[in-house]
Protein backbone atom coordinates (compact mmCIF):
# COMPACT_ATOMS: atom_id res chain seq x y z
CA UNK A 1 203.28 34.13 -29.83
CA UNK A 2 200.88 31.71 -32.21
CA UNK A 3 199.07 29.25 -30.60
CA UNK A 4 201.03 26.55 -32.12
CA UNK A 5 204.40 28.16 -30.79
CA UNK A 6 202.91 28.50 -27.44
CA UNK A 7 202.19 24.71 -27.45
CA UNK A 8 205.43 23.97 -28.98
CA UNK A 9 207.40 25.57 -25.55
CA UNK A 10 204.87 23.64 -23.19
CA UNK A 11 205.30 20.59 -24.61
CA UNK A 12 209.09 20.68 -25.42
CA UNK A 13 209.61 21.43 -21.71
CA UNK A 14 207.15 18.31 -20.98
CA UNK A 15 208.41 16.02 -23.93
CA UNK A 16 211.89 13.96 -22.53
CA UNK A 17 210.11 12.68 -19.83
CA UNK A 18 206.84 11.61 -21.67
CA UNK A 19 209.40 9.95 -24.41
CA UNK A 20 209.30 6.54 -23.15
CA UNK A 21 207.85 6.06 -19.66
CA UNK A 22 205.32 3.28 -19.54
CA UNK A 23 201.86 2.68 -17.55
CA UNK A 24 202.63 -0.04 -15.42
CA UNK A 25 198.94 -0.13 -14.96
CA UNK A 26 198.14 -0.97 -18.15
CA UNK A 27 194.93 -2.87 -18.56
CA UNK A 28 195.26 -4.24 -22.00
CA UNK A 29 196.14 -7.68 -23.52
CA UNK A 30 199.57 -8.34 -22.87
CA UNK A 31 200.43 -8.05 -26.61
CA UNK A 32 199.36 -4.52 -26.27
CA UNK A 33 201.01 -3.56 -23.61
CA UNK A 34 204.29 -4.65 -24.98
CA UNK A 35 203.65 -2.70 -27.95
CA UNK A 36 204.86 0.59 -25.91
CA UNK A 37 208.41 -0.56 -25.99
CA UNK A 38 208.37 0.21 -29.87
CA UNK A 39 206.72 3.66 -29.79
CA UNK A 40 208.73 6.75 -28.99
CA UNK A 41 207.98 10.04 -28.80
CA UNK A 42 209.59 12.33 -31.60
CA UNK A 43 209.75 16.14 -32.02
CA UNK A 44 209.70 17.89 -35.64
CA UNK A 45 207.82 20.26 -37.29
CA UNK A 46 204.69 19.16 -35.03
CA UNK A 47 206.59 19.75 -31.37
CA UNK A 48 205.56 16.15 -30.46
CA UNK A 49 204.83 12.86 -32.10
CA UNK A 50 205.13 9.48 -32.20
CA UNK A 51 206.78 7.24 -34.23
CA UNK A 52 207.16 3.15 -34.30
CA UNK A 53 210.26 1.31 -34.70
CA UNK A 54 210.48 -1.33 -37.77
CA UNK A 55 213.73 -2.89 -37.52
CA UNK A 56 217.28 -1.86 -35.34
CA UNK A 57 217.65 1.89 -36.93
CA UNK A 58 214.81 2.34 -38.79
CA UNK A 59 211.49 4.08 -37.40
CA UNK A 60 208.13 5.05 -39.18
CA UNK A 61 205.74 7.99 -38.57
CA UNK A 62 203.05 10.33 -40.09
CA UNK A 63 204.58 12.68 -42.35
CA UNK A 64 202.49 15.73 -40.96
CA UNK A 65 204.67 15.95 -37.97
CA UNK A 66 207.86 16.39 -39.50
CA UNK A 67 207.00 18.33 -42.72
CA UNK A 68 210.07 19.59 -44.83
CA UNK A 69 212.56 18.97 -41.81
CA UNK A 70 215.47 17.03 -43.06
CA UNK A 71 216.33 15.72 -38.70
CA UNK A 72 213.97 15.41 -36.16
CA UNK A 73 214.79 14.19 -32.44
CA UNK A 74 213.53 10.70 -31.13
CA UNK A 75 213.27 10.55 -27.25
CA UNK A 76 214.48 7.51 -25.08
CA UNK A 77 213.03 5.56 -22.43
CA UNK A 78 215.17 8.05 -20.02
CA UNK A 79 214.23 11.18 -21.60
CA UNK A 80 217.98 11.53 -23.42
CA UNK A 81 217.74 12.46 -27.45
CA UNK A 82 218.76 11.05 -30.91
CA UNK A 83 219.16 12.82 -33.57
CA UNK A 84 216.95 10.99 -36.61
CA UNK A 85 217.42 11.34 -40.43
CA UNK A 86 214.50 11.56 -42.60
CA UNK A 87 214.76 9.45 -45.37
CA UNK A 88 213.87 11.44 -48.95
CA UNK A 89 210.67 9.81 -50.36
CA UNK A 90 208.28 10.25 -53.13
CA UNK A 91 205.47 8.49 -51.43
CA UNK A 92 202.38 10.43 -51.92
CA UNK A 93 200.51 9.62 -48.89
CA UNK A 94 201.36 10.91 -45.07
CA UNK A 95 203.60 8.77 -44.14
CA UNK A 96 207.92 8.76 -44.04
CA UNK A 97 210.40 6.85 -42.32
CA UNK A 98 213.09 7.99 -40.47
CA UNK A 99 216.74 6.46 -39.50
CA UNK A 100 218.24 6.75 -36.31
CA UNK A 101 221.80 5.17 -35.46
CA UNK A 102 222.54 4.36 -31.00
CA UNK A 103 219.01 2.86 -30.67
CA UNK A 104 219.36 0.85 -27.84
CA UNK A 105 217.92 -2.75 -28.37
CA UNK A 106 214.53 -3.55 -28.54
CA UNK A 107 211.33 -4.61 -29.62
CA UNK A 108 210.27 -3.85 -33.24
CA UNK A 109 206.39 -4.16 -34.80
CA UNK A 110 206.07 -5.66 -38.03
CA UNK A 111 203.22 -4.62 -40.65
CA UNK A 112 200.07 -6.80 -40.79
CA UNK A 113 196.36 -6.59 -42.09
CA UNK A 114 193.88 -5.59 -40.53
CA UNK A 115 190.53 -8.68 -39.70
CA UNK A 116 187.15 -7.18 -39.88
CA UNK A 117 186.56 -7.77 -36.10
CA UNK A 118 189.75 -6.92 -34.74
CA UNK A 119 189.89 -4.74 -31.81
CA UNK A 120 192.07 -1.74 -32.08
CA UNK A 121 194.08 0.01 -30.05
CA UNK A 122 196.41 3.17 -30.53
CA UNK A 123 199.69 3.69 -28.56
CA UNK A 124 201.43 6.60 -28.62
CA UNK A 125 203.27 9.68 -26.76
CA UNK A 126 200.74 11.35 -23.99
CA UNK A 127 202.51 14.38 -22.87
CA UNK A 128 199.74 15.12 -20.15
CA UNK A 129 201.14 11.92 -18.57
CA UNK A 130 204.48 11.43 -19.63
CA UNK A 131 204.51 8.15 -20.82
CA UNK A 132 203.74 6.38 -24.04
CA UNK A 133 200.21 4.78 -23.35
CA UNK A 134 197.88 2.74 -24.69
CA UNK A 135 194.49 4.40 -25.13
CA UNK A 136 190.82 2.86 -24.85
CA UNK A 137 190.31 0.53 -27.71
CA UNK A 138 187.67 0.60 -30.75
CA UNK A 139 186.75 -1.40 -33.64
CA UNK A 140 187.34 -1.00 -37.47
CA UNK A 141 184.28 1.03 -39.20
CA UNK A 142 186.13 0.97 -42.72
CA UNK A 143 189.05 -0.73 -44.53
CA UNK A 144 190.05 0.80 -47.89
CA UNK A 145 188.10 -0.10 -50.64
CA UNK A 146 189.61 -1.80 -53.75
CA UNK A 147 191.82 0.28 -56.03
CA UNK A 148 192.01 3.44 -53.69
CA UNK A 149 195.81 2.64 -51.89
CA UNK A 150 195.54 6.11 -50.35
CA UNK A 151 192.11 5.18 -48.59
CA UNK A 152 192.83 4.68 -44.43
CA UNK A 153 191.62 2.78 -41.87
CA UNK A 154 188.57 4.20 -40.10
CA UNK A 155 187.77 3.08 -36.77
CA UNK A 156 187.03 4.04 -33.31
CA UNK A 157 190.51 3.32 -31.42
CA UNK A 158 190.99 6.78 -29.17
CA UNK A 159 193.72 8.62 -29.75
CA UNK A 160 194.56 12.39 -29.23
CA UNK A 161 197.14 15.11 -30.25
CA UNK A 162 200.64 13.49 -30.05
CA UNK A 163 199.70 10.27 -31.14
CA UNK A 164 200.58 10.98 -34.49
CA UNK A 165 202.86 8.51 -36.27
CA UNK A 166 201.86 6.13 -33.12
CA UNK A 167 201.04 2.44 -33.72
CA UNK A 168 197.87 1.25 -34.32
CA UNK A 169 197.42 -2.38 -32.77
CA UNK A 170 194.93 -5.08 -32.76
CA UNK A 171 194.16 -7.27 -29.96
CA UNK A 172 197.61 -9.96 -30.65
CA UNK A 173 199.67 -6.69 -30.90
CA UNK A 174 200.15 -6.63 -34.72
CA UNK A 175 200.97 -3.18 -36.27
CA UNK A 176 197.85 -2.51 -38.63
CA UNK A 177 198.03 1.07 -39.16
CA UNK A 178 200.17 4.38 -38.09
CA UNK A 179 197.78 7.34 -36.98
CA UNK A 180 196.79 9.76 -38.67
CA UNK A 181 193.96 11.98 -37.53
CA UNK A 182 190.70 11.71 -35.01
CA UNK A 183 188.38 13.39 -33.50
CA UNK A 184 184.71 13.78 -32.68
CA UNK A 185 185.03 9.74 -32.09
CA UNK A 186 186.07 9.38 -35.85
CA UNK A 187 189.38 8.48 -36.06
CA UNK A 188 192.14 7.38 -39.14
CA UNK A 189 195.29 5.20 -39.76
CA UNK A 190 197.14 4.50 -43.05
CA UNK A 191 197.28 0.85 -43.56
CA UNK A 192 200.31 -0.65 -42.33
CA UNK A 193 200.37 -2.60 -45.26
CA UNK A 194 201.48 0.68 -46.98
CA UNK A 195 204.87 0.74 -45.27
CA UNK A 196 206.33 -1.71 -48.07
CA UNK A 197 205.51 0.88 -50.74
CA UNK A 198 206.57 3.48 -48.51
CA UNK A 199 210.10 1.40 -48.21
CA UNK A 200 210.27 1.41 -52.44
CA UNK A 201 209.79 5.01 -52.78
CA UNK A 202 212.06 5.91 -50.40
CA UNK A 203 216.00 6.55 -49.97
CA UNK A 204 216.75 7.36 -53.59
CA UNK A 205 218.07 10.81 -54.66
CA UNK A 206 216.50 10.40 -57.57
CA UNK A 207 212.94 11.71 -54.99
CA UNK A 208 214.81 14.29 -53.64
CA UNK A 209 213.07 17.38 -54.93
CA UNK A 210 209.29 15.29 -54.80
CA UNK A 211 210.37 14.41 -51.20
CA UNK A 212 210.84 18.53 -50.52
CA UNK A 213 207.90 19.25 -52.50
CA UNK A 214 205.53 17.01 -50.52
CA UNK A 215 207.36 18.39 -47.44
CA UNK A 216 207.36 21.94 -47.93
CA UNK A 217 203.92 21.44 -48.83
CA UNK A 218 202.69 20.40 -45.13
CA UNK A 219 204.67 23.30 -43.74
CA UNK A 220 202.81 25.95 -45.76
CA UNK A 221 199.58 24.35 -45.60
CA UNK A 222 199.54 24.05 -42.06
CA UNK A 223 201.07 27.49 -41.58
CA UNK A 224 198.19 29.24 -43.58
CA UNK A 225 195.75 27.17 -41.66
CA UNK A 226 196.58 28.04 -38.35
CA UNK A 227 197.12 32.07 -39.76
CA UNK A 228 193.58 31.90 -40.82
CA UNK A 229 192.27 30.25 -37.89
CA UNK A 230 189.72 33.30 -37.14
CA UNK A 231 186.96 32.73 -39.41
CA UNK A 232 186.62 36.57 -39.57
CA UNK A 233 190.24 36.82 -40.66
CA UNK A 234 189.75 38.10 -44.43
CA UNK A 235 191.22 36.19 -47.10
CA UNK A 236 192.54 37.32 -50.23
CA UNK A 237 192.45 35.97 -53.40
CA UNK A 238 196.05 34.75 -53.54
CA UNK A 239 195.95 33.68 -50.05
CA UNK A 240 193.03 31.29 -51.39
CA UNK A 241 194.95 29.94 -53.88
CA UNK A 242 197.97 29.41 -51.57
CA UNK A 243 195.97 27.10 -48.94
CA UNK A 244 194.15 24.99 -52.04
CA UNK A 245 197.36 24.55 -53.62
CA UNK A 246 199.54 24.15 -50.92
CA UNK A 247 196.96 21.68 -49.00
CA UNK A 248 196.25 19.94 -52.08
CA UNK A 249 200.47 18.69 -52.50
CA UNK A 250 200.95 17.52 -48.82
CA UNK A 251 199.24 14.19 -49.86
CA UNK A 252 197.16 14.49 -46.71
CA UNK A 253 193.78 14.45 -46.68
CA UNK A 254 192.93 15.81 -43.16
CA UNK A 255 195.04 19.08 -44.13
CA UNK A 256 192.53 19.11 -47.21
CA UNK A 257 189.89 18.52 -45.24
CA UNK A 258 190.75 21.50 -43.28
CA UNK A 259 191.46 23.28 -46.30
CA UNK A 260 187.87 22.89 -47.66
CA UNK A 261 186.54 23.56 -44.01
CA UNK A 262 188.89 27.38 -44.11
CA UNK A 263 187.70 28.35 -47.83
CA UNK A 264 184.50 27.13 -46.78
CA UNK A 265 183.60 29.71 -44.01
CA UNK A 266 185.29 32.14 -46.03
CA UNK A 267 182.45 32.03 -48.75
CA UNK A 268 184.44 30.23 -51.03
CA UNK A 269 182.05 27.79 -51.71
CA UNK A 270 183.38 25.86 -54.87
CA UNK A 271 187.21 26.00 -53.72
CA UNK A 272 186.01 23.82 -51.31
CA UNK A 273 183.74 21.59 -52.71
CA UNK A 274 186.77 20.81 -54.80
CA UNK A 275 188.55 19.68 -52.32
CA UNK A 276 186.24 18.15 -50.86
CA UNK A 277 185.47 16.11 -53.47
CA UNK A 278 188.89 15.06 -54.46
CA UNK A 279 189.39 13.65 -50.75
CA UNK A 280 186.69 11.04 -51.52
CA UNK A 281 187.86 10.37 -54.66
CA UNK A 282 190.80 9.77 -52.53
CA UNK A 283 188.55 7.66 -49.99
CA UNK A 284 184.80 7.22 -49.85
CA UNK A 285 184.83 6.22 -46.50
CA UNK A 286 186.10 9.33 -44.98
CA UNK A 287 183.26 10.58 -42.88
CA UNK A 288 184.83 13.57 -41.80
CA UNK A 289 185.19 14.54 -45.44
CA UNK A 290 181.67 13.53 -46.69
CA UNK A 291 180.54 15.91 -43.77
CA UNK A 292 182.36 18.50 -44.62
CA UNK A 293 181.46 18.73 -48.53
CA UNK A 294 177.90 18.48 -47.21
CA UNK A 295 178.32 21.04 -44.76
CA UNK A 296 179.83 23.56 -48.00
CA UNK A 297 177.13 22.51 -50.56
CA UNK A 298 174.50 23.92 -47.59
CA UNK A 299 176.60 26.95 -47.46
CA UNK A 300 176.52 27.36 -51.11
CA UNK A 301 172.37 26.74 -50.97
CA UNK A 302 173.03 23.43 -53.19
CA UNK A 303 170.81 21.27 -51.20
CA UNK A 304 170.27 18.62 -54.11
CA UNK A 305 173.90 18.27 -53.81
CA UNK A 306 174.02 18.08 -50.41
CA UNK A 307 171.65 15.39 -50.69
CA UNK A 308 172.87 12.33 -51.42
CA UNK A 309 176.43 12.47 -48.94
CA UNK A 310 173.55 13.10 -46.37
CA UNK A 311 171.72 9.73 -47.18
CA UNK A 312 175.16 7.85 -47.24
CA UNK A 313 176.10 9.81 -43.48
CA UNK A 314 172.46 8.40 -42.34
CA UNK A 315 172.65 4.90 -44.35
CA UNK A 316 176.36 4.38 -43.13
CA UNK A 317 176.93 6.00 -39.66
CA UNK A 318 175.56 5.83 -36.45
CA UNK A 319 176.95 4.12 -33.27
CA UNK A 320 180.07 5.31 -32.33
CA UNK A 321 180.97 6.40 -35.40
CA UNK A 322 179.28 9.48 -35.40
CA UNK A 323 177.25 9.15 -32.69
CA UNK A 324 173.75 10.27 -34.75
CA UNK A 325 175.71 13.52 -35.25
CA UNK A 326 173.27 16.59 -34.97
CA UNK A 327 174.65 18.24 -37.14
CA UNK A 328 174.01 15.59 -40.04
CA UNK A 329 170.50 15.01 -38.24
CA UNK A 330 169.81 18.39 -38.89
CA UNK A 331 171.00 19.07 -42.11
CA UNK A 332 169.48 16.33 -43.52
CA UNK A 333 166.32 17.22 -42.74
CA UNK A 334 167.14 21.18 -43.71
CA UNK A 335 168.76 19.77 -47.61
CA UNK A 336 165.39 17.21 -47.67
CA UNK A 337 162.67 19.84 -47.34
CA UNK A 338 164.54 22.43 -49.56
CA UNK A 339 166.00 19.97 -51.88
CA UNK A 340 162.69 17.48 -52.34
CA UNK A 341 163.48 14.32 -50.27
CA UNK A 342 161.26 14.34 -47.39
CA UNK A 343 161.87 10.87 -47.13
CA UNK A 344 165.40 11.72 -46.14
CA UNK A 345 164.33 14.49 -44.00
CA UNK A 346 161.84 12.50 -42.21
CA UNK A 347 164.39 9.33 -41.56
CA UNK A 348 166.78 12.61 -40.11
CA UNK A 349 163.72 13.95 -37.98
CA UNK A 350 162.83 10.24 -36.81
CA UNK A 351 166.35 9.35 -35.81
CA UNK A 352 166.94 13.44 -33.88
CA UNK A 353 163.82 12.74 -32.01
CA UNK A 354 165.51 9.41 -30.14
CA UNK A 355 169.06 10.95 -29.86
CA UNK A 356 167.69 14.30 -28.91
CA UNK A 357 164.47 15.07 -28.22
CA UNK A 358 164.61 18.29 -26.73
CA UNK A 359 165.49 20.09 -30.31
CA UNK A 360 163.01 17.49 -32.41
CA UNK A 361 159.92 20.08 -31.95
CA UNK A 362 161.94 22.56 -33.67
CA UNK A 363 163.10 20.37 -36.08
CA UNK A 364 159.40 18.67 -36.44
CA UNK A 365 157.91 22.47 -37.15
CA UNK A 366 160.28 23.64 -39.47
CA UNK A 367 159.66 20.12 -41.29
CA UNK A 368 155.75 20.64 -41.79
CA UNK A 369 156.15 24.32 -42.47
CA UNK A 370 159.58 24.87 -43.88
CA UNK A 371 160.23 28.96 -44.81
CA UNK A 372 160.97 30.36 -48.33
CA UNK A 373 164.02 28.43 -50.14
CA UNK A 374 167.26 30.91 -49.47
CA UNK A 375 168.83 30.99 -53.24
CA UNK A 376 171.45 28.79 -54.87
CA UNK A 377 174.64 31.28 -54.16
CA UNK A 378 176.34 31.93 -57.87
């Protein structure tokens, strides 16, 4: 049994009661709080999700958790089922919408921008405590930039596995963004804003075979990704090919990201760079992204490359968005004494020694008396 199948039993078996139980302890504005009554818990291609209602039969939620399925089920306040349509759409990004008919009454969360200083909260489906929750807020690090309407939101707003599709809220309640992705205290939301395209490109026949396309292009991505888990696992040529092309079609960046991160390891340097690259094409604010690439061009021995991603990680992050993340620390000061920026490498070294002082004498000594160069790989 996979690892993803195995999850898929224990959290079916925990799912109906987590579906719409709330905290009666919540802490959070009231706004927020009341937020819960428009998040459900779904189950689709990812065994659980979230999803937020727009209107009396219509929900929305991150296309990654229901893939190529045509019906996925949306769980009650009592734990009892509906079956939910998902409506055919061409949109290119990872979100859908879905239509469910016997919705009991309720609350409904209408799109809105996201201010600068908002704080941000997600609200979603916690299996571990049954109950949709609302999670310990954060603030926005990045709005999309102008002209890139597949950039997210990136901000520090907790949320965890399940919480995908969930509603992100600021601090009057307002839907800004549906979930996407976190982790490592970097976490992502598509603009709510994009829910009106979304609602254009969506319901026609005429996207049928775009709408399977995009679809069956999550399932096999994420399929291959979790089959090649093992970074000793061997991968072919074709297999290669599959995960770039496959990842590449889903329209979601995180899956490419993970793409990149697979080829990567598997000494398939430039596969992922690609990919890598095309993801901040997509949207230079993605951190996790601009890590990664950085992360393959010092596999590949590129540290010129590497080098400027590593000065916008330094000149850009901190905080809580990545927490002075060693790993940057360190390769920036690796890439700046191989690739000629000491500058950058002693801003890296400076920074290590207040976060984490304990590994800045190694750091320091390999610094002032770096070894040989390892060679560009070919």
């Amino acid at each position: 049994m996979t690892l993803r199948r195995a999850a898929a039993v224990l959290l079916l078996v925990l799912l109906p009661a987590a579906a719409g139980a709330q905290d009666d302890s919540c802490a959070q504005p009231q706004p927020v709080c009341d937020a819960r009554a428009a998040v459900f818990a779904i189950s689709g291609f990812d065994p659980v999700g979230s999803a937020v209602r727009l209107s009396e039969t219509r929900l929305v939620t991150a296309r990654h958790v229901v893939a190529d399925m045509r019906t996925v089920r949306v769980f009650l306040a009592d734990g009892s089922p509906l079956r939910a349509t998902v409506v055919l759409t061409d949109y290119p990004g990872d979100l859908v919408l879905l239509e469910v008919a016997g919705l009991p009454p309720g609350p409904v969360l209408a799109p809105a921008p996201v201010a600068p200083d908002s704080t941000l909260y997600t609200v979603g489906a916690d299996v571990g405590r049954q109950r949709i929750r609302v999670y310990d807020p954060g603030r926005l690090h990045f709005a999309p930039p102008p002209g890139k309407p597949l950039a997210r939101l990136h901000h520090g707003a907790y949320s965890q596995p399940g919480n995908g599709g969930g509603a992100l809220v600021d601090e009057k309640g307002d839907l800004v963004g549906i979930v996407a992705s976190g982790g490592e205290g970097r976490f992502e939301a598509i603009p709510a804003t994009a829910i009106a395209e979304l609602a254009e490109r969506s319901g026609s026949a005429a996207v049928s075979d775009a709408s399977a396309e995009i679809g069956g292009a999550v399932r096999i991505c994420t399929t291959l990704l979790d089959n090649f888990r093992d970074a000793g696992r061997r991968l072919e040529d074709q297999q290669a090919k599959a995960i770039e092309v496959s990842c590449t079609r889903s329209g979601n960046r995180q899956l490419s990201d993970l793409a990149g991160q697979t080829l990567g390891r598997a000494g398939r340097t430039q596969a992922a760079i690609a990919l890598f690259q095309q993801g901040l094409a997509e949207d230079p604010n993605a951190v996790n992204t601009r890590i990664g690439l950085a992360v393959t061009y010092h596999l590949a021995r590129d540290f010129e490359a590497a080098l400027p991603h590593l000065a916008w990680l330094l000149d850009h992050t901190g905080d809580d968005l990545v927490g002075d993340d060693l790993q940057v620390l360190r390769l920036a000061i690796q890439a700046g004494a191989w690739g000629g920026d000491v500058d950058l490498a002693e801003r890296a070294l400076a920074r290590l020694k207040e976060v984490n002082p304990q590994s800045a004498a190694a750091a320091e000594q390999f610094l002032n008396n770096p070894p040989p160069r390892p060679p560009k790989l070919q």
